[in-house]
PDB file of N, CA and C in Angstrom:
ATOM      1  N   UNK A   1       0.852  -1.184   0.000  1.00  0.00           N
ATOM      2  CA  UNK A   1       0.000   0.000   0.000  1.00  0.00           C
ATOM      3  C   UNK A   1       0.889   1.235   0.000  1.00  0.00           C
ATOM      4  N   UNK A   2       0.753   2.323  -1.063  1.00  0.00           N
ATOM      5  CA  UNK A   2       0.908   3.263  -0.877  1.00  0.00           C
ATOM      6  C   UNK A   2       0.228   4.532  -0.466  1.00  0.00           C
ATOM      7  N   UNK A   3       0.484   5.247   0.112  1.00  0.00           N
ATOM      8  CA  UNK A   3      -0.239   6.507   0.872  1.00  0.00           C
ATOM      9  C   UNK A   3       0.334   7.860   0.298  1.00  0.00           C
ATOM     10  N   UNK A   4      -0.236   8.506  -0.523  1.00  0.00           N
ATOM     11  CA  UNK A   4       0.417   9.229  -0.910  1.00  0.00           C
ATOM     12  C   UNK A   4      -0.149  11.114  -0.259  1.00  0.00           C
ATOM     13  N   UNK A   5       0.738  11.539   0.555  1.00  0.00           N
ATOM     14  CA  UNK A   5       0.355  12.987   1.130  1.00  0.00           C
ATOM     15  C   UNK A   5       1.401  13.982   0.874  1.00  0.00           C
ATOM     16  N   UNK A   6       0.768  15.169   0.965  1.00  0.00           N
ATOM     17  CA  UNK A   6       1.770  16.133   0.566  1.00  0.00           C
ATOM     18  C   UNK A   6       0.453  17.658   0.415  1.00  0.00           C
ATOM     19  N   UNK A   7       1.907  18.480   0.191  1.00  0.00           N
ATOM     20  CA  UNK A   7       0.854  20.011  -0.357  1.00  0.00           C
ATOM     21  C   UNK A   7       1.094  21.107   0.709  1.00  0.00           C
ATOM     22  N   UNK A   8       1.329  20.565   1.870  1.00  0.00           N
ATOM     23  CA  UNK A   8       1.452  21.874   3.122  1.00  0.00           C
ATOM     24  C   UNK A   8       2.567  22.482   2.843  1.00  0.00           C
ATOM     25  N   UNK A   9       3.831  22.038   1.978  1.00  0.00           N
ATOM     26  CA  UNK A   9       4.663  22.798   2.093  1.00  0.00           C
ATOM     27  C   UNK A   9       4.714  23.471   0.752  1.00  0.00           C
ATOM     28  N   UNK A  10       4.262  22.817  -0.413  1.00  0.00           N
ATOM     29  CA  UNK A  10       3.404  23.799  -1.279  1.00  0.00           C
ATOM     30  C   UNK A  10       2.879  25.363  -0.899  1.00  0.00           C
ATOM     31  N   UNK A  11       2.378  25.096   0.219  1.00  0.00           N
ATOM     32  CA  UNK A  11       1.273  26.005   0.656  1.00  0.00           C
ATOM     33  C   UNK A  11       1.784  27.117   1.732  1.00  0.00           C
ATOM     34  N   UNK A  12       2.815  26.663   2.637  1.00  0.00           N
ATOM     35  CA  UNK A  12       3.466  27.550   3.680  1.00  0.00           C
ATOM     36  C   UNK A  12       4.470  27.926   2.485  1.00  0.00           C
ATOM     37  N   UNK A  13       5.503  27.697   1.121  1.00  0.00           N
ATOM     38  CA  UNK A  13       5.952  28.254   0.533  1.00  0.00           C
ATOM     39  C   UNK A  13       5.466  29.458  -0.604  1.00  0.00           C
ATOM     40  N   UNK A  14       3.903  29.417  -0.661  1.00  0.00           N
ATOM     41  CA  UNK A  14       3.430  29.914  -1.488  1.00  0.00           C
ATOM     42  C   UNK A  14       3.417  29.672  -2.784  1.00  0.00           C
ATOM     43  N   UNK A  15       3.542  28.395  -3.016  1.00  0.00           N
ATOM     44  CA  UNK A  15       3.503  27.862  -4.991  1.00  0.00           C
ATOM     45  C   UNK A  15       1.768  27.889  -4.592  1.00  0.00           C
ATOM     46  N   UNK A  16       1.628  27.779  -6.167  1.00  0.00           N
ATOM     47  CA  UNK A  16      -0.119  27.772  -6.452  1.00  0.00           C
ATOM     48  C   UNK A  16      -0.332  26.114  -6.243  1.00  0.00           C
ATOM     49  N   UNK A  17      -1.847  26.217  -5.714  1.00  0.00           N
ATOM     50  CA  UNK A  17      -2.429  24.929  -5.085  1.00  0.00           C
ATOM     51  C   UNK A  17      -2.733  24.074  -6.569  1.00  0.00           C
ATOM     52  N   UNK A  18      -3.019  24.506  -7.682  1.00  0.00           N
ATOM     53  CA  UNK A  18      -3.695  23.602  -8.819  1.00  0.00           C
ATOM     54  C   UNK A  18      -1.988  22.811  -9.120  1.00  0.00           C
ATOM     55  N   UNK A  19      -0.710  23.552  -8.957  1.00  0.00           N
ATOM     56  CA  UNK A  19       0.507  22.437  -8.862  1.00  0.00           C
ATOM     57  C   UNK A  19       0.676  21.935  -8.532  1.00  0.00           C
ATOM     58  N   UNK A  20       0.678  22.282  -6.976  1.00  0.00           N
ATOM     59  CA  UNK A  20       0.825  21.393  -5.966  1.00  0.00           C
ATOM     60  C   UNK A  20      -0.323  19.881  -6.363  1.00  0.00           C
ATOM     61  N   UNK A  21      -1.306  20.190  -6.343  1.00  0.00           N
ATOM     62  CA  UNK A  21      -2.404  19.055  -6.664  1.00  0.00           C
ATOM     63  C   UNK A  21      -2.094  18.050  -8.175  1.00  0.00           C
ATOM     64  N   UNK A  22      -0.982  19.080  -9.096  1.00  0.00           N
ATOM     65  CA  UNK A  22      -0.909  18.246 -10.448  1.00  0.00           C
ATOM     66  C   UNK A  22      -0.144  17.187  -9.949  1.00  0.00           C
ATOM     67  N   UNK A  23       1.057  17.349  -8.944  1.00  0.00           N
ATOM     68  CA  UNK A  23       1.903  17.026  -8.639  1.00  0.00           C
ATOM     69  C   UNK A  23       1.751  15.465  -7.525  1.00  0.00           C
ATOM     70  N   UNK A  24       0.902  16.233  -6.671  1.00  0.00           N
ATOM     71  CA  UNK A  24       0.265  14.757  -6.428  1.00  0.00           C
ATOM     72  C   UNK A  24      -0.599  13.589  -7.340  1.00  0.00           C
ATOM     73  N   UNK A  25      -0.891  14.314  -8.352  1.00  0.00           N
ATOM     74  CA  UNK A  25      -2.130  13.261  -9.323  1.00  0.00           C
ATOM     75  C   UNK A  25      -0.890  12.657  -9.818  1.00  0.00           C
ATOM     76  N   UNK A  26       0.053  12.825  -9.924  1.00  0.00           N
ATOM     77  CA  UNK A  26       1.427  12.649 -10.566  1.00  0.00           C
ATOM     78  C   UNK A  26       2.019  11.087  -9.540  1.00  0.00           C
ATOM     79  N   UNK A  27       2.133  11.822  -8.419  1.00  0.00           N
ATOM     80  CA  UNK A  27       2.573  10.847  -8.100  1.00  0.00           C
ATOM     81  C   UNK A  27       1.844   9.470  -7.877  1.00  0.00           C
ATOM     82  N   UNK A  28       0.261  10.071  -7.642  1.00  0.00           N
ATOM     83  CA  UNK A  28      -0.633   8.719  -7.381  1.00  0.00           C
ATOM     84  C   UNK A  28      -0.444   8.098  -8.528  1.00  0.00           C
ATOM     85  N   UNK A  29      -0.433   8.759 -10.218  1.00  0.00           N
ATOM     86  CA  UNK A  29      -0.562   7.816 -10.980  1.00  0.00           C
ATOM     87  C   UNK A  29       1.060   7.283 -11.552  1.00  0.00           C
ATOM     88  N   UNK A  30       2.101   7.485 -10.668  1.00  0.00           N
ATOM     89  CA  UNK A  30       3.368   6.896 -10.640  1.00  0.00           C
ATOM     90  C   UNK A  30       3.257   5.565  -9.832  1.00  0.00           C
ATOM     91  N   UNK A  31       2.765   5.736  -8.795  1.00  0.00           N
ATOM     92  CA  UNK A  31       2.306   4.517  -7.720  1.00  0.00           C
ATOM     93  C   UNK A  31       1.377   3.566  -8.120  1.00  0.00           C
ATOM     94  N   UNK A  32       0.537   3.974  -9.229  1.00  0.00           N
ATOM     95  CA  UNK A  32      -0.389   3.094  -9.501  1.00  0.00           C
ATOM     96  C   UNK A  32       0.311   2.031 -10.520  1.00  0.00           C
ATOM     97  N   UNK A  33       0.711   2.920 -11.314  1.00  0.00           N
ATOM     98  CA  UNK A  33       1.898   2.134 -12.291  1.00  0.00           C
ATOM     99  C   UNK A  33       2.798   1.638 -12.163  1.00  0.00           C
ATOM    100  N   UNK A  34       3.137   1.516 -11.204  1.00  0.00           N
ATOM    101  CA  UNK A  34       4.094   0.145 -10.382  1.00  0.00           C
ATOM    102  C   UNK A  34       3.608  -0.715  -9.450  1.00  0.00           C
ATOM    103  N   UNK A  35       2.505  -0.648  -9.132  1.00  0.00           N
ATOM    104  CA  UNK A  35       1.764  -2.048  -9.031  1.00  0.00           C
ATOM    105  C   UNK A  35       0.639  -1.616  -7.904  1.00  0.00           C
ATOM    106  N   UNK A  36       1.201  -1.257  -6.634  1.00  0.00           N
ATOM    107  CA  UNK A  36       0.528  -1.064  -5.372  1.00  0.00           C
ATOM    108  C   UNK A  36      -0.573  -0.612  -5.266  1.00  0.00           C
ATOM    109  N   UNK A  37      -1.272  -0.857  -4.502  1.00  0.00           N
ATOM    110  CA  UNK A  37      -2.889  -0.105  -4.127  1.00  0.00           C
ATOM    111  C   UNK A  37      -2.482   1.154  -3.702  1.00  0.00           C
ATOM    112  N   UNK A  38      -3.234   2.286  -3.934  1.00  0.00           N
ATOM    113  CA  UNK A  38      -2.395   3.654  -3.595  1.00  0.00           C
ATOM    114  C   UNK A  38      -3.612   4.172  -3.079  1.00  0.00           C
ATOM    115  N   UNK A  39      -3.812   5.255  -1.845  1.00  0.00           N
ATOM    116  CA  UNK A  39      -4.618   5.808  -1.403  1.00  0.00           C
ATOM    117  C   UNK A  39      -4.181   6.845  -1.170  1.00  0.00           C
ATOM    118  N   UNK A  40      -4.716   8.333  -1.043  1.00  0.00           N
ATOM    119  CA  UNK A  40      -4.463   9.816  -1.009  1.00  0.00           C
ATOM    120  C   UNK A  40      -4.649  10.529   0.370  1.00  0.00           C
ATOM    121  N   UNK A  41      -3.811  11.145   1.066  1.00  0.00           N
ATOM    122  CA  UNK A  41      -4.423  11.555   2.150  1.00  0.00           C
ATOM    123  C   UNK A  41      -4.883  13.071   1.797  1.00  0.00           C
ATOM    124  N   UNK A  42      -5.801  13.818   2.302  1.00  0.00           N
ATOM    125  CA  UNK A  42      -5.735  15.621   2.499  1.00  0.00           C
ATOM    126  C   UNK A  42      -4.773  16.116   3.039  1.00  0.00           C
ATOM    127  N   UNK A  43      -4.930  17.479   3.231  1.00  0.00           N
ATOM    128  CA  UNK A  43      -3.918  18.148   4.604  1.00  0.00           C
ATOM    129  C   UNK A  43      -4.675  18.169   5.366  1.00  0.00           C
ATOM    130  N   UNK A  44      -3.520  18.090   6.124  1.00  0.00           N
ATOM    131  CA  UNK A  44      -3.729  18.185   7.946  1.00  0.00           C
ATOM    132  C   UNK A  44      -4.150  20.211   7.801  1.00  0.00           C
ATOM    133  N   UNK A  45      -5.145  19.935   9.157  1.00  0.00           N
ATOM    134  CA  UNK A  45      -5.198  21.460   9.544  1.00  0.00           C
ATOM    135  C   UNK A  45      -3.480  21.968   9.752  1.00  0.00           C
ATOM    136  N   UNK A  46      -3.557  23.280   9.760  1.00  0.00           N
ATOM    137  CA  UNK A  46      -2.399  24.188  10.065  1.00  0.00           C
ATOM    138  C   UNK A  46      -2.484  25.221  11.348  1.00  0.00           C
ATOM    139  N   UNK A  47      -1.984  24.945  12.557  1.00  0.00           N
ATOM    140  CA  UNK A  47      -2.403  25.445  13.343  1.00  0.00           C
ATOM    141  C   UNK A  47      -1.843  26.700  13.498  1.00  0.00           C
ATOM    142  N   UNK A  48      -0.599  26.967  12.822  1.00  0.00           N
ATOM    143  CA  UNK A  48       0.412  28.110  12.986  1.00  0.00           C
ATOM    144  C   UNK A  48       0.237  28.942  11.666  1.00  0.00           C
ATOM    145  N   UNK A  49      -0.620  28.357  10.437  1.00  0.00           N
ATOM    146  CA  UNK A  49      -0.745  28.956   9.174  1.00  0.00           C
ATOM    147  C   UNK A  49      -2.156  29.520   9.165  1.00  0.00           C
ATOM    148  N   UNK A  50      -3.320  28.925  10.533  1.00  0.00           N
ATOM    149  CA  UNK A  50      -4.024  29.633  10.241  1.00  0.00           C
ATOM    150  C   UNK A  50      -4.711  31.267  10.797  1.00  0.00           C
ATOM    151  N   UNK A  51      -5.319  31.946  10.120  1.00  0.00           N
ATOM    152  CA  UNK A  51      -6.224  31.263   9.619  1.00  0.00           C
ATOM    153  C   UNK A  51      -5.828  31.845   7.783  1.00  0.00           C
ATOM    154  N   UNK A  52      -4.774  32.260   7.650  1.00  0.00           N
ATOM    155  CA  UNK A  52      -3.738  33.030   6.222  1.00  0.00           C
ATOM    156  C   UNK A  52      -3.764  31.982   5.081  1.00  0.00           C
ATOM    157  N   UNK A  53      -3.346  30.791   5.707  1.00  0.00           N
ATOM    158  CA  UNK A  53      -3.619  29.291   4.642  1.00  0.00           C
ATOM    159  C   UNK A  53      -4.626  28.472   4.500  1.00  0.00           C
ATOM    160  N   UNK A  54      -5.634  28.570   5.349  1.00  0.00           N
ATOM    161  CA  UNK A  54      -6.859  27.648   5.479  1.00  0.00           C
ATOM    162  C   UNK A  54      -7.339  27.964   3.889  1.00  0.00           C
ATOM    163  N   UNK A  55      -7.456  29.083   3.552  1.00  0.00           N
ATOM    164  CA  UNK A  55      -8.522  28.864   2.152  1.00  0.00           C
ATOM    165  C   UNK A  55      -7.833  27.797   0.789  1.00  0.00           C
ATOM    166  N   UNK A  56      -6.495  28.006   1.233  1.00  0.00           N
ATOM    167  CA  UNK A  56      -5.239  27.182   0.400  1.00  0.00           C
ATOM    168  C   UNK A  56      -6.039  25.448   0.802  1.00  0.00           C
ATOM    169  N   UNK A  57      -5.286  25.539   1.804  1.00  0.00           N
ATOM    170  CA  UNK A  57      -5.815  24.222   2.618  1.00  0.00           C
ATOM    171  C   UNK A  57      -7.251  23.813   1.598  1.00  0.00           C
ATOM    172  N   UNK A  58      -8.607  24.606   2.598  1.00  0.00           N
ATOM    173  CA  UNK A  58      -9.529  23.792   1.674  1.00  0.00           C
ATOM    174  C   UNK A  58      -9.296  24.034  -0.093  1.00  0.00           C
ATOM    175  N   UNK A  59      -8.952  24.669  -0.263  1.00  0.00           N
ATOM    176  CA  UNK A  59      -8.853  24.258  -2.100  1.00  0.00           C
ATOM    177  C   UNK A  59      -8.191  22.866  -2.203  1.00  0.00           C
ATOM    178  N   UNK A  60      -6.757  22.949  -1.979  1.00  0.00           N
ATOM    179  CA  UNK A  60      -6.263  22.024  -2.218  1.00  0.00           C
ATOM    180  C   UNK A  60      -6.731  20.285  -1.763  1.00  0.00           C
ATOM    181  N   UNK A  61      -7.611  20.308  -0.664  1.00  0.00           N
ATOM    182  CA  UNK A  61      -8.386  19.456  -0.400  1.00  0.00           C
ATOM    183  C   UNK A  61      -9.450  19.221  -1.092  1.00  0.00           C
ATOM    184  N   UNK A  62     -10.218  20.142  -1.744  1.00  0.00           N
ATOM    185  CA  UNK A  62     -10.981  19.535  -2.575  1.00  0.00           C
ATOM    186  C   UNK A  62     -10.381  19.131  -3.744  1.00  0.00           C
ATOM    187  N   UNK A  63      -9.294  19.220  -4.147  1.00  0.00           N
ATOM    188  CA  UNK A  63      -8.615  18.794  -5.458  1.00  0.00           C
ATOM    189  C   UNK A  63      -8.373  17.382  -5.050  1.00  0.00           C
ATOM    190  N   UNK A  64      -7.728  16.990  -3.591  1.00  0.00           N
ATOM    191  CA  UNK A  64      -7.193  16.228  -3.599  1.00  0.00           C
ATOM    192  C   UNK A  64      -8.167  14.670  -3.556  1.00  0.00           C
ATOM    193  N   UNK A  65      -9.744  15.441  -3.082  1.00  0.00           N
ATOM    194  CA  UNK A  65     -10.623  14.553  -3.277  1.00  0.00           C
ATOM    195  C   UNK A  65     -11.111  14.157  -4.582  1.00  0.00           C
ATOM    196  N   UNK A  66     -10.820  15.306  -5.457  1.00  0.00           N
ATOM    197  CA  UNK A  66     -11.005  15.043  -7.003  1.00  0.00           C
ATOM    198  C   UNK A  66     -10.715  13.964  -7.661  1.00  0.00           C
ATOM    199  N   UNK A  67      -9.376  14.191  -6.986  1.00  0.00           N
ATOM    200  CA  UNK A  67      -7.946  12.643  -7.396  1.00  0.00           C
ATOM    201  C   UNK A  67      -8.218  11.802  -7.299  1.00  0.00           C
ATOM    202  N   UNK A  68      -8.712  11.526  -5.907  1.00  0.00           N
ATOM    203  CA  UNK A  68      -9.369  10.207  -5.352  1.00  0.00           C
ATOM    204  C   UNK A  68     -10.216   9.474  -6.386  1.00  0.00           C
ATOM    205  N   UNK A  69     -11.229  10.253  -6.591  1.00  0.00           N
ATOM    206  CA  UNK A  69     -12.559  10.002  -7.361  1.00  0.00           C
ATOM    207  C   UNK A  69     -12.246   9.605  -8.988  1.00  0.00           C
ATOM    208  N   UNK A  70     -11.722  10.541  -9.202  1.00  0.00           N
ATOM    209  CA  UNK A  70     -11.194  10.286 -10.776  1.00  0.00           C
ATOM    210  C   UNK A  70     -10.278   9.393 -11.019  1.00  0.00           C
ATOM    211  N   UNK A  71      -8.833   8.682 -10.189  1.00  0.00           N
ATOM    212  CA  UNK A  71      -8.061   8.421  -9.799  1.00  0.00           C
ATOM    213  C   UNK A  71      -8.113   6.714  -9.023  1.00  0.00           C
ATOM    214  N   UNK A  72      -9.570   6.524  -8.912  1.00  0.00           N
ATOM    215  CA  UNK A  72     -10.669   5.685  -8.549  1.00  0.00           C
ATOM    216  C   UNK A  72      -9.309   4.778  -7.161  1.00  0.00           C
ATOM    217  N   UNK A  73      -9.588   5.803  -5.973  1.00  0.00           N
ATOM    218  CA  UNK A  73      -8.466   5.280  -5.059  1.00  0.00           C
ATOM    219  C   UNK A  73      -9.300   5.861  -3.601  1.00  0.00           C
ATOM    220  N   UNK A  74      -9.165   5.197  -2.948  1.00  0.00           N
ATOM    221  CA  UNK A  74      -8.835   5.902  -1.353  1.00  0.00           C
ATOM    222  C   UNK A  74      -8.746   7.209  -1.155  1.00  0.00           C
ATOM    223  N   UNK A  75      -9.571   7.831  -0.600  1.00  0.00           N
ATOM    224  CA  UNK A  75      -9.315   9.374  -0.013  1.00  0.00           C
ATOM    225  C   UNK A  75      -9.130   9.136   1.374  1.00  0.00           C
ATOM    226  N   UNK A  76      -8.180   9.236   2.577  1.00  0.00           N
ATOM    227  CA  UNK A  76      -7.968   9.347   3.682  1.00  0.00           C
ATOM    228  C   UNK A  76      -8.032  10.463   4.262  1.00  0.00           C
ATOM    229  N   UNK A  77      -9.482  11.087   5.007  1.00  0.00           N
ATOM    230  CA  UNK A  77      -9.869  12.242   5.379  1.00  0.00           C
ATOM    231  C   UNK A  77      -8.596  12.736   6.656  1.00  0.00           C
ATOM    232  N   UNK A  78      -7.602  13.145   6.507  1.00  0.00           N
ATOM    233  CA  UNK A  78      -6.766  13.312   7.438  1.00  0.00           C
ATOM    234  C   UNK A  78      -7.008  14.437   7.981  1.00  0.00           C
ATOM    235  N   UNK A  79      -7.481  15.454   7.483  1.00  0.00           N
ATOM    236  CA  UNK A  79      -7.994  17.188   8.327  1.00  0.00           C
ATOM    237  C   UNK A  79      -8.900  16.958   8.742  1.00  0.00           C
ATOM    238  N   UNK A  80      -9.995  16.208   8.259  1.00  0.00           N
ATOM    239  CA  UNK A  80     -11.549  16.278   9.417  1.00  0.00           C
ATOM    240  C   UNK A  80     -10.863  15.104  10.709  1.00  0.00           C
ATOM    241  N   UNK A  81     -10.001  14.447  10.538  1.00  0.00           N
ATOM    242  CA  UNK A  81     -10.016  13.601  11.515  1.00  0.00           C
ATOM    243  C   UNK A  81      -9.309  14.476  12.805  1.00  0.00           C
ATOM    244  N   UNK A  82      -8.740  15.277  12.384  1.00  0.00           N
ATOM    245  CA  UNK A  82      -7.726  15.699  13.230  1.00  0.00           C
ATOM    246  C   UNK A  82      -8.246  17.090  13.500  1.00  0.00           C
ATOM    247  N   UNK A  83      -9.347  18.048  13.148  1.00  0.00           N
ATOM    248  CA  UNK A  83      -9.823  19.164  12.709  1.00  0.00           C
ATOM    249  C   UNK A  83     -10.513  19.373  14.209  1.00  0.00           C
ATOM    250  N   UNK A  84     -10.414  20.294  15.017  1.00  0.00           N
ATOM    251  CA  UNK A  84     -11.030  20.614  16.312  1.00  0.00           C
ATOM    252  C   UNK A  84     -12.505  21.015  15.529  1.00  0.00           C
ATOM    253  N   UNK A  85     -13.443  20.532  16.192  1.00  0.00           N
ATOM    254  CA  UNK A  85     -14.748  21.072  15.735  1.00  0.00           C
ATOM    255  C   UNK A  85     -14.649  22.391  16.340  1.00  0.00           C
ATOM    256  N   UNK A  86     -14.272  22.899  17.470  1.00  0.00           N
ATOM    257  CA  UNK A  86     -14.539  23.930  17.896  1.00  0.00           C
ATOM    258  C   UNK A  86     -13.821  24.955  17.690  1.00  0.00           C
ATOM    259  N   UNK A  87     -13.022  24.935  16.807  1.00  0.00           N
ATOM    260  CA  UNK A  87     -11.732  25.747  16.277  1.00  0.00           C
ATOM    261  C   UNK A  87     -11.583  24.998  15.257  1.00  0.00           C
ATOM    262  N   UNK A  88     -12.199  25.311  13.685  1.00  0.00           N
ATOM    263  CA  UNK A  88     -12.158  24.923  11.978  1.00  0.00           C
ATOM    264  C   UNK A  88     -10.918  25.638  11.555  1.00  0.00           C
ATOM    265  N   UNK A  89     -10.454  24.538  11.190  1.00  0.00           N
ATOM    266  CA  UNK A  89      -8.880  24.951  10.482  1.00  0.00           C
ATOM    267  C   UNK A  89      -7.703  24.607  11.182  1.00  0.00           C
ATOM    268  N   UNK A  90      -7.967  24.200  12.573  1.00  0.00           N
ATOM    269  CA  UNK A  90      -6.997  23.771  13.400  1.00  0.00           C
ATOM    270  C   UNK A  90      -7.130  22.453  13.744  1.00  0.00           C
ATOM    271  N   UNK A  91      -5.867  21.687  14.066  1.00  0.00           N
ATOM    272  CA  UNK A  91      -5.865  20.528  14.997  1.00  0.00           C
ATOM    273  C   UNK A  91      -6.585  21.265  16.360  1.00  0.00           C
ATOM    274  N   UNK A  92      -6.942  20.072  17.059  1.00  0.00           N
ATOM    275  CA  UNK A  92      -7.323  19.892  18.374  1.00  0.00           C
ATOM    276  C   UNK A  92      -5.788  19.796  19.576  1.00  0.00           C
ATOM    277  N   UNK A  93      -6.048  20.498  20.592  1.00  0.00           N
ATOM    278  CA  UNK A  93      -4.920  20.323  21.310  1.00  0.00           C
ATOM    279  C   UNK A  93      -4.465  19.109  21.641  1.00  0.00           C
ATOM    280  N   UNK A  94      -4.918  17.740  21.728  1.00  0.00           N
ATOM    281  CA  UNK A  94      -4.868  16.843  21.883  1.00  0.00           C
ATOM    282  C   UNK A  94      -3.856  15.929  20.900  1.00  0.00           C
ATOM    283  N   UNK A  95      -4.242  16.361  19.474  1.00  0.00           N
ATOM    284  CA  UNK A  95      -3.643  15.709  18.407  1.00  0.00           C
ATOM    285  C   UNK A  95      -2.404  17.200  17.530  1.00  0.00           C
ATOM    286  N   UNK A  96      -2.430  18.109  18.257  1.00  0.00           N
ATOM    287  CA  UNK A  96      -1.308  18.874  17.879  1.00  0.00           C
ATOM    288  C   UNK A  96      -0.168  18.541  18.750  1.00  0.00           C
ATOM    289  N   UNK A  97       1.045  18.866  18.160  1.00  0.00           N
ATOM    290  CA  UNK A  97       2.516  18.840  18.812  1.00  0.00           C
ATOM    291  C   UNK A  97       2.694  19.975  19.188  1.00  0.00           C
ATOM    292  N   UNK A  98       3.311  20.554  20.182  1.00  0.00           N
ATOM    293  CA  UNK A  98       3.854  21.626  20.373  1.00  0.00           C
ATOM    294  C   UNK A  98       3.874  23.229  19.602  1.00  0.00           C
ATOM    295  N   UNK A  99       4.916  22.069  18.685  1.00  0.00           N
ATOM    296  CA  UNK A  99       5.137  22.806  17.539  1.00  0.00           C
ATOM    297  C   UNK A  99       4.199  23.873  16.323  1.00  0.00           C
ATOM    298  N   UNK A 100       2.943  23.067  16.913  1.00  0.00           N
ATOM    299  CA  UNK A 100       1.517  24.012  16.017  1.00  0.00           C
ATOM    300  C   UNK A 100       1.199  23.513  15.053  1.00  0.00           C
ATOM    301  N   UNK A 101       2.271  22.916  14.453  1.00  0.00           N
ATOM    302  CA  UNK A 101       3.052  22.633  12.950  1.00  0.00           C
ATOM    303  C   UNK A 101       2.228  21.200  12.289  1.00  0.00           C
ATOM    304  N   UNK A 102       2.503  20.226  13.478  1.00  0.00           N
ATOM    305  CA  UNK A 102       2.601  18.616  13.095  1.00  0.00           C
ATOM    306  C   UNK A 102       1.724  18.118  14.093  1.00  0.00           C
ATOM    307  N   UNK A 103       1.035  16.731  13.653  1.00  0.00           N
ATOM    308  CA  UNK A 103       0.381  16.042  15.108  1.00  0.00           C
ATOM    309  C   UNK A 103       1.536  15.464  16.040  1.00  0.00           C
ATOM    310  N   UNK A 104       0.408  15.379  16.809  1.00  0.00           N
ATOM    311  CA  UNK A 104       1.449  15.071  18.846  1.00  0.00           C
ATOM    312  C   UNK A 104       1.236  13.226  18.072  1.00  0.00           C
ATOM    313  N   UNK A 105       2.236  12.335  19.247  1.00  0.00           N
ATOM    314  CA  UNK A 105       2.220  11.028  19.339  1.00  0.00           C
ATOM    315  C   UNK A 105       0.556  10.390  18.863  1.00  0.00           C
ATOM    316  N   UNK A 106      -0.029  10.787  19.664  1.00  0.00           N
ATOM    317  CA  UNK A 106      -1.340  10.402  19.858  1.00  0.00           C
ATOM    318  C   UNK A 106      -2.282  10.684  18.303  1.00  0.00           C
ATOM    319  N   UNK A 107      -1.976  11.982  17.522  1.00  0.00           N
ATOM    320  CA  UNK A 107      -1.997  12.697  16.679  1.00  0.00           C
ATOM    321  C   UNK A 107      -2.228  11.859  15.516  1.00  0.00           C
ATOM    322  N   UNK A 108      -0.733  10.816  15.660  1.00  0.00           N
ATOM    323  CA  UNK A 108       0.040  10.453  14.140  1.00  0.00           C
ATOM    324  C   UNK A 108      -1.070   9.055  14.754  1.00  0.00           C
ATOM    325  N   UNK A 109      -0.949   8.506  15.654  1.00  0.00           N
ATOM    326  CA  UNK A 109      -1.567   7.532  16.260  1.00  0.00           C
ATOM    327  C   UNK A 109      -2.986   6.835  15.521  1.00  0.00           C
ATOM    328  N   UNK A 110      -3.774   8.221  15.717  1.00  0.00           N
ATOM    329  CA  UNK A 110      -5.399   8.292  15.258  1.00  0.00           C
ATOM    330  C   UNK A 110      -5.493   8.609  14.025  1.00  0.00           C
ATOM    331  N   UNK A 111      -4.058   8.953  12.957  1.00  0.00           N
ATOM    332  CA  UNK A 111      -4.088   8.841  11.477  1.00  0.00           C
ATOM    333  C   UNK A 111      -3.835   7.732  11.155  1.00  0.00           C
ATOM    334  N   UNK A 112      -3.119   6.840  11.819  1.00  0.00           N
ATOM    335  CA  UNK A 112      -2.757   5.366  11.439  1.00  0.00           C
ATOM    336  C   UNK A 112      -3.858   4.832  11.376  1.00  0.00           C
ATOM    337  N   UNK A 113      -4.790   4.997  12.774  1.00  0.00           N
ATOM    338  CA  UNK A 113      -5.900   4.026  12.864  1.00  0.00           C
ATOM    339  C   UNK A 113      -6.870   4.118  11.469  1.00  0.00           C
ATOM    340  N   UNK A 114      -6.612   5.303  11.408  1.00  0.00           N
ATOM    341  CA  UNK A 114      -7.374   5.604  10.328  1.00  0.00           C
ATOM    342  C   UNK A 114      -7.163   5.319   8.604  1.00  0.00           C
ATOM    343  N   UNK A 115      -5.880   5.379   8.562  1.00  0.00           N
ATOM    344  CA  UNK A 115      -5.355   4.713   7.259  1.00  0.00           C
ATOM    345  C   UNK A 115      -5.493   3.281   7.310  1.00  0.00           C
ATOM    346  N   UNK A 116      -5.364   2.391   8.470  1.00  0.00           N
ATOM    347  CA  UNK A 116      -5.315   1.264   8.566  1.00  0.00           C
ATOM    348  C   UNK A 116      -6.938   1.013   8.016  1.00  0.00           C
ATOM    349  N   UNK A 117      -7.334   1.306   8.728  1.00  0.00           N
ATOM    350  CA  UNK A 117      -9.259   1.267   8.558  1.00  0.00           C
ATOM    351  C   UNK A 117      -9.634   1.250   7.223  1.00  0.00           C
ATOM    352  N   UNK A 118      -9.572   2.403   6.539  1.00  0.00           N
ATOM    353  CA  UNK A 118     -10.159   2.798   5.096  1.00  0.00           C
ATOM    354  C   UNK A 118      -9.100   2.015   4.151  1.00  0.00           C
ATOM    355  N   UNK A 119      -8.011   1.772   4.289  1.00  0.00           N
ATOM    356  CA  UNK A 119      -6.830   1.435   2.679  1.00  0.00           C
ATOM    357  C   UNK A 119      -7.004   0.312   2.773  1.00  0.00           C
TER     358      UNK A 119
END
C-alpha cells in the first residue's frame, strides 16, 4: 500500500495549489503504475498557518478529493479527523505537537488508525 500525502509545504511556501495538486495526481498515478494499491491523504489542519492558509488548505483538499474520485483510489480524510470542531482549520490540542506545525504522538496515532481502517 501506498499513501500518498503532501501540499502543506506547497502552501506555507506559497507555490499555487492547482501544482501542488498536479503534482500529487502525478505521483498517485506513478504509484499506480508500479503495481501497489495507492490511497491519497488531504492536509492536515495548520495550526500556525491559520487562519492566512486555510482557504489554500480547503482548495487544495478539494482537489485532492477530485484525485481520489477520478483516480478511482482511497481518499484518507486526514484534516476532518484531526480538525477541532470547535476551532475549523486547526488541529485539536490533543492531536497537535507543540510545535503548532505537526500532530502530537497520539496525533500520528489516530491517522494510522485511520489509514489502517479505510486502505
Amino acid at each position: 500500500m501506498l499513501i500518498v500525502q503532501g501540499g502543506i509545504n506547497d502552501i506555507a511556501q506559497g507555490y499555487r495549489v492547482d501544482l501542488a495538486a498536479a503534482n500529487l495526481r502525478a505521483m498517485v498515478r506513478r504509484g499506480k503504475a508500479l503495481g501497489p494499491r495507492v490511497a491519497i491523504a488531504d492536509v492536515l489542519p495548520w495550526n500556525n498557518g491559520w487562519p492566512d492558509a486555510e482557504p489554500q488548505i480547503r482548495e487544495l483538499n478539494a482537489l485532492v478529493a477530485e484525485i481520489a474520485r477520478e483516480e478511482h483510489i482511497v481518499l484518507l480524510p486526514f484534516h476532518d479527523t484531526l480538525e477541532d470542531p470547535d476551532r475549523p482549520g486547526r488541529m485539536g490540542d490533543e492531536w497537535v505537537h507543540a510545535d503548532g506545525d505537526h500532530p502530537s504522538v497520539a496525533g500520528y496515532r489516530r491517522l494510522g488508525e485511520i489509514a489502517f481502517r479505510l486502505a
